[in-house]
N, C-alpha and C. Protein backbone atom coordinates (compact mmCIF):
# COMPACT_ATOMS: atom_id res chain seq x y z
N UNK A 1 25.86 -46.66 23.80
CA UNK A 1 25.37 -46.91 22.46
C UNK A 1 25.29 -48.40 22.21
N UNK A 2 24.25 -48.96 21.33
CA UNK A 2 23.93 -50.12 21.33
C UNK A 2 25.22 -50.59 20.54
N UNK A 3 25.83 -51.99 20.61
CA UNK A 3 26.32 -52.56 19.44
C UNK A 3 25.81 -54.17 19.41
N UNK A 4 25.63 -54.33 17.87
CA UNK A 4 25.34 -55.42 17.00
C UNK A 4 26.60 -56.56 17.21
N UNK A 5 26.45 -57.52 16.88
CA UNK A 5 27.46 -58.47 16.72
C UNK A 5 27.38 -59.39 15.73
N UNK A 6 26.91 -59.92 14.38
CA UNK A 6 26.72 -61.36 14.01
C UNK A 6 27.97 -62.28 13.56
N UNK A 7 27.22 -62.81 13.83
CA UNK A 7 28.49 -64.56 13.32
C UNK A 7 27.49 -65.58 12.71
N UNK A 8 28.09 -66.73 12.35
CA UNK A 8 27.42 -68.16 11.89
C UNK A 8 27.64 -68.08 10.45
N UNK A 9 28.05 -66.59 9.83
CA UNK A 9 27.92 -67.01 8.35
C UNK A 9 29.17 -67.77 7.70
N UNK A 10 28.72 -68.18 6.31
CA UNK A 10 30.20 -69.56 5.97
C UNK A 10 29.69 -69.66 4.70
N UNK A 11 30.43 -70.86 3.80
CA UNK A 11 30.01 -71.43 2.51
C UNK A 11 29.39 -72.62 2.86
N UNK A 12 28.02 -72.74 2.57
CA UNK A 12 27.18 -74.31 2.43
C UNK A 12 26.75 -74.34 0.95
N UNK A 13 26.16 -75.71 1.11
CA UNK A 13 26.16 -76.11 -0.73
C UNK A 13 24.09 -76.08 -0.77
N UNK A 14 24.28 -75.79 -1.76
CA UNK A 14 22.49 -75.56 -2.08
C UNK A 14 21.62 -76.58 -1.26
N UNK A 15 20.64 -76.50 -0.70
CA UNK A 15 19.91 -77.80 0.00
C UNK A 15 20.22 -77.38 2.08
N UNK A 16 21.30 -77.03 2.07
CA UNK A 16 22.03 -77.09 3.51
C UNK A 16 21.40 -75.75 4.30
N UNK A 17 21.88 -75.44 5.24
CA UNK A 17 21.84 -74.90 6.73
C UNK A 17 22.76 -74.35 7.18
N UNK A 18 22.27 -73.15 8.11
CA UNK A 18 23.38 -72.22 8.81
C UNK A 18 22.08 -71.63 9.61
N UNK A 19 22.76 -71.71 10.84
CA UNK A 19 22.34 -70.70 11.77
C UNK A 19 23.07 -69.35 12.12
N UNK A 20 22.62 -68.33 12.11
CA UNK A 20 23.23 -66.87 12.20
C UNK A 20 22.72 -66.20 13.92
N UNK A 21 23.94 -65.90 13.80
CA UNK A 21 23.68 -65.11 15.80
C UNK A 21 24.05 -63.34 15.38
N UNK A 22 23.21 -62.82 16.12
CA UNK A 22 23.54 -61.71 16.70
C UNK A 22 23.02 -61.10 18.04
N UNK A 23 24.15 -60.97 18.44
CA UNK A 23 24.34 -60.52 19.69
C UNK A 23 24.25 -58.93 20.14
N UNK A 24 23.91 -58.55 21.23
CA UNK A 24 23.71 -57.16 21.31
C UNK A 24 24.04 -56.74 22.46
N UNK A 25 24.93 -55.90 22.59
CA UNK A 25 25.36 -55.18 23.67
C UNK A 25 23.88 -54.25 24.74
N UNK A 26 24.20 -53.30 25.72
CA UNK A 26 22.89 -52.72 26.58
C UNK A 26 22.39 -53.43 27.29
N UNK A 27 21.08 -52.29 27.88
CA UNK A 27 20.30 -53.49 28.63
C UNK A 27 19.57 -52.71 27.49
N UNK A 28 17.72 -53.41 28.02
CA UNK A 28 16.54 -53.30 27.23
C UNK A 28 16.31 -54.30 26.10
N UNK A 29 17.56 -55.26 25.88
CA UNK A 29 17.15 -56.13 25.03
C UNK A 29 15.89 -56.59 25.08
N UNK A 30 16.16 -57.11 26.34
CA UNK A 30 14.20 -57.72 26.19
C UNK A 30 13.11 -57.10 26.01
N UNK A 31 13.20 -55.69 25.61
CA UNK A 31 12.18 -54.91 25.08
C UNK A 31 12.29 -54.31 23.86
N UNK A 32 13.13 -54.74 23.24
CA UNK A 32 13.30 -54.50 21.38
C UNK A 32 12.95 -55.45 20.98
N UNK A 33 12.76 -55.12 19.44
CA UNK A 33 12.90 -55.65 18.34
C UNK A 33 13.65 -56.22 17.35
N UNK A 34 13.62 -56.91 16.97
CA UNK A 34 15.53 -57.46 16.36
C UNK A 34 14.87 -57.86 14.92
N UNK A 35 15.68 -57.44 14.08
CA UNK A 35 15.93 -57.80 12.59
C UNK A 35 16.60 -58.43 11.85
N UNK A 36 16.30 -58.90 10.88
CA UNK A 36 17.68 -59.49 9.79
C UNK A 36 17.46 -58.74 8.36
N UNK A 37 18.58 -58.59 8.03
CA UNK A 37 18.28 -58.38 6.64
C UNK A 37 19.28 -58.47 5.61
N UNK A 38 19.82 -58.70 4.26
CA UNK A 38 20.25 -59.18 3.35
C UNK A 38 21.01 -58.16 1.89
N UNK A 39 21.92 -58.49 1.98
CA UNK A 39 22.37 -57.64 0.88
C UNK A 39 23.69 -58.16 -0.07
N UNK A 40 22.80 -58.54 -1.32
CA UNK A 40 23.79 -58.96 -2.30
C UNK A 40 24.11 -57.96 -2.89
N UNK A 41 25.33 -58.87 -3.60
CA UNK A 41 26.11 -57.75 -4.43
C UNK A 41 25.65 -57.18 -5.60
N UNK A 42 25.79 -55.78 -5.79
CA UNK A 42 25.29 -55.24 -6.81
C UNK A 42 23.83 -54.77 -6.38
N UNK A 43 22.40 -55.26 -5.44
CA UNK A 43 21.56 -55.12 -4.87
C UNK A 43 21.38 -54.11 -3.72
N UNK A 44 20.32 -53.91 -3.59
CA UNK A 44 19.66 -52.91 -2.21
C UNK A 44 20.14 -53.55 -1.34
N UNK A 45 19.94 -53.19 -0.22
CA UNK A 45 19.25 -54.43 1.22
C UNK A 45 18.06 -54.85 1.48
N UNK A 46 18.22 -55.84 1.51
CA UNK A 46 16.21 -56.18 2.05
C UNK A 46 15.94 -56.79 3.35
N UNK A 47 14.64 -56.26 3.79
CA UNK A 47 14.07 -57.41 4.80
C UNK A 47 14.02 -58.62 4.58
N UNK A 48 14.58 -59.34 5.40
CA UNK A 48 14.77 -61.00 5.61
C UNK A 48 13.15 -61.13 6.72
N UNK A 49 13.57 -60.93 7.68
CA UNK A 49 12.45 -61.30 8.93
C UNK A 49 12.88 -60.34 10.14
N UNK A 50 11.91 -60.38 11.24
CA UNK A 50 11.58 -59.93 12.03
C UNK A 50 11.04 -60.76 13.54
N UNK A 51 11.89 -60.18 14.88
CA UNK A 51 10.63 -60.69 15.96
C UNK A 51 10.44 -58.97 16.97
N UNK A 52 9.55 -59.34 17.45
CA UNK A 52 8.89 -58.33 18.25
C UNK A 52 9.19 -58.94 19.64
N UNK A 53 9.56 -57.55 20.61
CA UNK A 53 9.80 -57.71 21.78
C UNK A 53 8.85 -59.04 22.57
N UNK A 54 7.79 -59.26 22.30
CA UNK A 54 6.76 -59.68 22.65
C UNK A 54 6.90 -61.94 21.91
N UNK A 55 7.85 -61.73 20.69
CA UNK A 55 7.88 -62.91 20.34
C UNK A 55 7.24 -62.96 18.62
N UNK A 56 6.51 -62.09 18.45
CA UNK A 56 5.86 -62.26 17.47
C UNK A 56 6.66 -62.03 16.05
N UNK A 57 6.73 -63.03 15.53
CA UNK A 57 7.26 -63.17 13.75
C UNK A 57 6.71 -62.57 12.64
N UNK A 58 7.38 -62.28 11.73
CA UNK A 58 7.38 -62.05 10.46
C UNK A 58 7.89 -62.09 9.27
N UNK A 59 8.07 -62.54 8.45
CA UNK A 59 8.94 -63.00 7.33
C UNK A 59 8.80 -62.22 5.45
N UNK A 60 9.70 -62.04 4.99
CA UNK A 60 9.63 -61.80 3.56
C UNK A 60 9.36 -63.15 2.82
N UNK A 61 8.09 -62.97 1.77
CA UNK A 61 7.95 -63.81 1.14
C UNK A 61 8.97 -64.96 0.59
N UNK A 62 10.20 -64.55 0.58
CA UNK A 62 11.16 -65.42 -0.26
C UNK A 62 12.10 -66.27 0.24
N UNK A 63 11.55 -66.30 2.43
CA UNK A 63 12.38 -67.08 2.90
C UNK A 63 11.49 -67.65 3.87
N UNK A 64 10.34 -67.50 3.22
CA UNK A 64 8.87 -67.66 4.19
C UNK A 64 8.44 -69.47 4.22
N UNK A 65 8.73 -70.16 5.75
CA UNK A 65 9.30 -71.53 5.33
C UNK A 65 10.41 -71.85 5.72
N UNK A 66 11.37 -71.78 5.23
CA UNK A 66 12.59 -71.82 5.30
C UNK A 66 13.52 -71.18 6.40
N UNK A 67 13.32 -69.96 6.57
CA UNK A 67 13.91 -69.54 7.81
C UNK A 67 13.00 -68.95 8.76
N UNK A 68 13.67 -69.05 10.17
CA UNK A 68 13.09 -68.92 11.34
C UNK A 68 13.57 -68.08 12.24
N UNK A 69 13.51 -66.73 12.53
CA UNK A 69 13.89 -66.55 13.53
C UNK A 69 13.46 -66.23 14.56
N UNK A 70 14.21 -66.58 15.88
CA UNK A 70 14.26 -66.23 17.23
C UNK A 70 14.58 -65.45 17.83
N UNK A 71 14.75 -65.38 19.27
CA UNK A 71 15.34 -64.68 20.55
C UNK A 71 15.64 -65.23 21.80
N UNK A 72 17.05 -64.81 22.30
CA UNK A 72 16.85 -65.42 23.44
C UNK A 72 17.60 -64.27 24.50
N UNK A 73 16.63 -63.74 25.15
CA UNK A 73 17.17 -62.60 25.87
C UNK A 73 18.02 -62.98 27.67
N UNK A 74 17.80 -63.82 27.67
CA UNK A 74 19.00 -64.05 28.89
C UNK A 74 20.43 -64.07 28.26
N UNK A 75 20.62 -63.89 26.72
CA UNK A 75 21.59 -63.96 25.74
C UNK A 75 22.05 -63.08 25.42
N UNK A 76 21.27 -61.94 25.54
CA UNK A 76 20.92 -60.96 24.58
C UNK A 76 20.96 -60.78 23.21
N UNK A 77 20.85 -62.39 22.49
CA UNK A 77 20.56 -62.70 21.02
C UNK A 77 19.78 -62.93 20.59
N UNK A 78 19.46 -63.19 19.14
CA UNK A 78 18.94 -63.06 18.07
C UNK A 78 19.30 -64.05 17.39
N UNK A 79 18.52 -65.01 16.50
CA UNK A 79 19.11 -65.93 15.90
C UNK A 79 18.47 -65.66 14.22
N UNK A 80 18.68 -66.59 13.57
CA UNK A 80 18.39 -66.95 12.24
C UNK A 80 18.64 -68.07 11.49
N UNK A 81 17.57 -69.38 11.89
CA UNK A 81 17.70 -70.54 11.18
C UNK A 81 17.48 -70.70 9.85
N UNK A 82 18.37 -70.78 8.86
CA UNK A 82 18.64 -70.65 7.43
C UNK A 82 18.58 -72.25 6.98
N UNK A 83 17.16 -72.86 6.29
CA UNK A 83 16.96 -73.79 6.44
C UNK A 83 16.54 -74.12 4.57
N UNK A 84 17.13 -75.11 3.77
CA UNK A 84 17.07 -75.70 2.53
C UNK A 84 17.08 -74.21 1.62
N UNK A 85 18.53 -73.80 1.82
CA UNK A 85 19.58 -72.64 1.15
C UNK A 85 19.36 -73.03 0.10
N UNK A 86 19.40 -71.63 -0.53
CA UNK A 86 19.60 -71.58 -2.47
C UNK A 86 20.61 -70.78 -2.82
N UNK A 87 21.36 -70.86 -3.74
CA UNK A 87 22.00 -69.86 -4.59
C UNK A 87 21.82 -68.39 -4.69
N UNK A 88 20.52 -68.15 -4.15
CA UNK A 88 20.09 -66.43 -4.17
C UNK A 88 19.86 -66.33 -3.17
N UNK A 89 20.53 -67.07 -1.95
CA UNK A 89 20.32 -66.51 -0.55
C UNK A 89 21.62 -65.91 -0.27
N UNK A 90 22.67 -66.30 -1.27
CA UNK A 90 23.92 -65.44 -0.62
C UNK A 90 23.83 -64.07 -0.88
N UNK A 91 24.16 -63.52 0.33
CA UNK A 91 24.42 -62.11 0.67
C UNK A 91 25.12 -61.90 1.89
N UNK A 92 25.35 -60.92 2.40
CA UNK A 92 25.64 -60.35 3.60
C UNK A 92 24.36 -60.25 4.08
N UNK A 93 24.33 -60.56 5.36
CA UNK A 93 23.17 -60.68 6.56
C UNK A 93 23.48 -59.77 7.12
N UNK A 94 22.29 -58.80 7.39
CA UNK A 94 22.81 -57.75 9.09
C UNK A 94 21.39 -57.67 9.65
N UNK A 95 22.42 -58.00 11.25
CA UNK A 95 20.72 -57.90 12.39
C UNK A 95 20.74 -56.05 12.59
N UNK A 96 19.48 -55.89 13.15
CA UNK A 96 19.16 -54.39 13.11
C UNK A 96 18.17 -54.88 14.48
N UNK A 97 18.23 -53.58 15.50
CA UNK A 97 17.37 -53.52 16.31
C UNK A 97 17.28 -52.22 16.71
N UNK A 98 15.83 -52.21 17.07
CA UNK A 98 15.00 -51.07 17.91
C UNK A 98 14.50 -51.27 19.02
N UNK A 99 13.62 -49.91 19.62
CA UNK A 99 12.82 -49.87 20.97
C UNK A 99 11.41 -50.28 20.55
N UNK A 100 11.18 -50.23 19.33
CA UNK A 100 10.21 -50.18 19.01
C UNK A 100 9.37 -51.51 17.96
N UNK A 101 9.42 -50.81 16.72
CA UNK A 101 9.20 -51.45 15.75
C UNK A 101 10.84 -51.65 14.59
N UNK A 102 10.86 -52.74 13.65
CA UNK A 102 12.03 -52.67 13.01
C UNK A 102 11.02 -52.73 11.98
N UNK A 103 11.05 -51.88 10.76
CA UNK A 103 10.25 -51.45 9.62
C UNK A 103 10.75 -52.65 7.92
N UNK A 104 10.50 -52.68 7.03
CA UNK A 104 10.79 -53.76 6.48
C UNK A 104 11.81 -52.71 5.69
N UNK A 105 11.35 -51.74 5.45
CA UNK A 105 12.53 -50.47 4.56
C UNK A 105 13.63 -50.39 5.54
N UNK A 106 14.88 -51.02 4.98
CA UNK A 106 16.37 -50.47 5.90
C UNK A 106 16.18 -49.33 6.16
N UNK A 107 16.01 -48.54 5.33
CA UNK A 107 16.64 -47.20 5.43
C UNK A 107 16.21 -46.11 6.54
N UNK A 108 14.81 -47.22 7.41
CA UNK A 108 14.19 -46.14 9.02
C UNK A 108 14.33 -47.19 9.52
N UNK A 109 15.48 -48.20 9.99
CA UNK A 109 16.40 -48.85 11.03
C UNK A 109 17.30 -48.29 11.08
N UNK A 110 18.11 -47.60 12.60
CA UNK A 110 19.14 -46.71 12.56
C UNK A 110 20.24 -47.86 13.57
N UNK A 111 19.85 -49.07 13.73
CA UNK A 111 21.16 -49.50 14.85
C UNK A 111 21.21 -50.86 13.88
N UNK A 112 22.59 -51.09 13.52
CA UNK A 112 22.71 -51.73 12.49
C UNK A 112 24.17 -52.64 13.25
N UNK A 113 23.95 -54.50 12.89
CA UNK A 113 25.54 -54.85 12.83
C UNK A 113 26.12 -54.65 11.70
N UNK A 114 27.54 -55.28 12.08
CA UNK A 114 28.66 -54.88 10.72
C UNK A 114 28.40 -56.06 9.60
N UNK A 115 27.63 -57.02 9.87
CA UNK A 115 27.41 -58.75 8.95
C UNK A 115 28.19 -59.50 8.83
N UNK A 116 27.70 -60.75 7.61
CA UNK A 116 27.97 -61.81 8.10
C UNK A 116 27.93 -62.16 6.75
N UNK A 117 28.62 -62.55 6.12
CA UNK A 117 28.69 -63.16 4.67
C UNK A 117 28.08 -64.72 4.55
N UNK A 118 26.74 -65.08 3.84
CA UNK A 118 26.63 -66.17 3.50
C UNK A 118 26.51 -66.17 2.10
N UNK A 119 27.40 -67.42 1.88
CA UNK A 119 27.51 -68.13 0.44
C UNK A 119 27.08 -69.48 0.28
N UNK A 120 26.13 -69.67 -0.58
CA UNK A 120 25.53 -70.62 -1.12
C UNK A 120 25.99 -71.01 -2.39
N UNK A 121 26.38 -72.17 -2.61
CA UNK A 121 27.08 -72.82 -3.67
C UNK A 121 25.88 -73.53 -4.68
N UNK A 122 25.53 -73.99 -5.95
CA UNK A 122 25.17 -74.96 -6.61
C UNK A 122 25.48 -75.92 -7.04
């Protein structure tokens, strides 16, 4: 069974940076899909971003710019460059991956990490 791993999350002050890892147990990494996604308190979860086995990106409007993510499969990770943070970026982060596609609705991603708390200060 697959498992998730992330780390990198912490307290930075509005303006600042954090990079987020997740790591993934198996083989086939290099043929999934890897996700991020976000969940404040009191809130749903949402899609953050996306890459495709293949490399190809995608982003939610509200971090579109600002964050970046990657892959690096001799790693078997996943990254997430969290770049000129705001106050409504804190949440819990969780990477999600598939064989396939990772959908922007959590709720048809079934391999989920445990997260990563980021807090953004003002």
């Amino acid at each position: 069974q697959v498992q998730l791993l992330e780390s990198g999350g912490g307290l930075v002050q509005a303006g600042g940076s954090l990079r987020l890892s997740c790591t993934s147990s198996g083989r086939t990494f290099s043929s999934s899909a890897m996700g991020w996604f976000r969940q404040a308190p009191g809130k749903e979860r949402e899609f953050v971003a996306t890459i495709s086995w293949t490399g190809v990106t995608y982003y939610a409007d509200s971090v579109k710019g600002r964050f970046t993510i990657s892959r690096d499969n001799a790693k078997n990770t996943s990254y997430l460059q969290m770049n000129s943070l705001k106050p409504e970026d804190t949440a819990v982060y969780y990477c999600s991956r598939s064989g396939n596609y990772i959908y922007t609705d959590p709720a048809r991603n079934d391999v989920w990490g445990q997260g990563t708390q980021v807090t953004v200060s003002s």
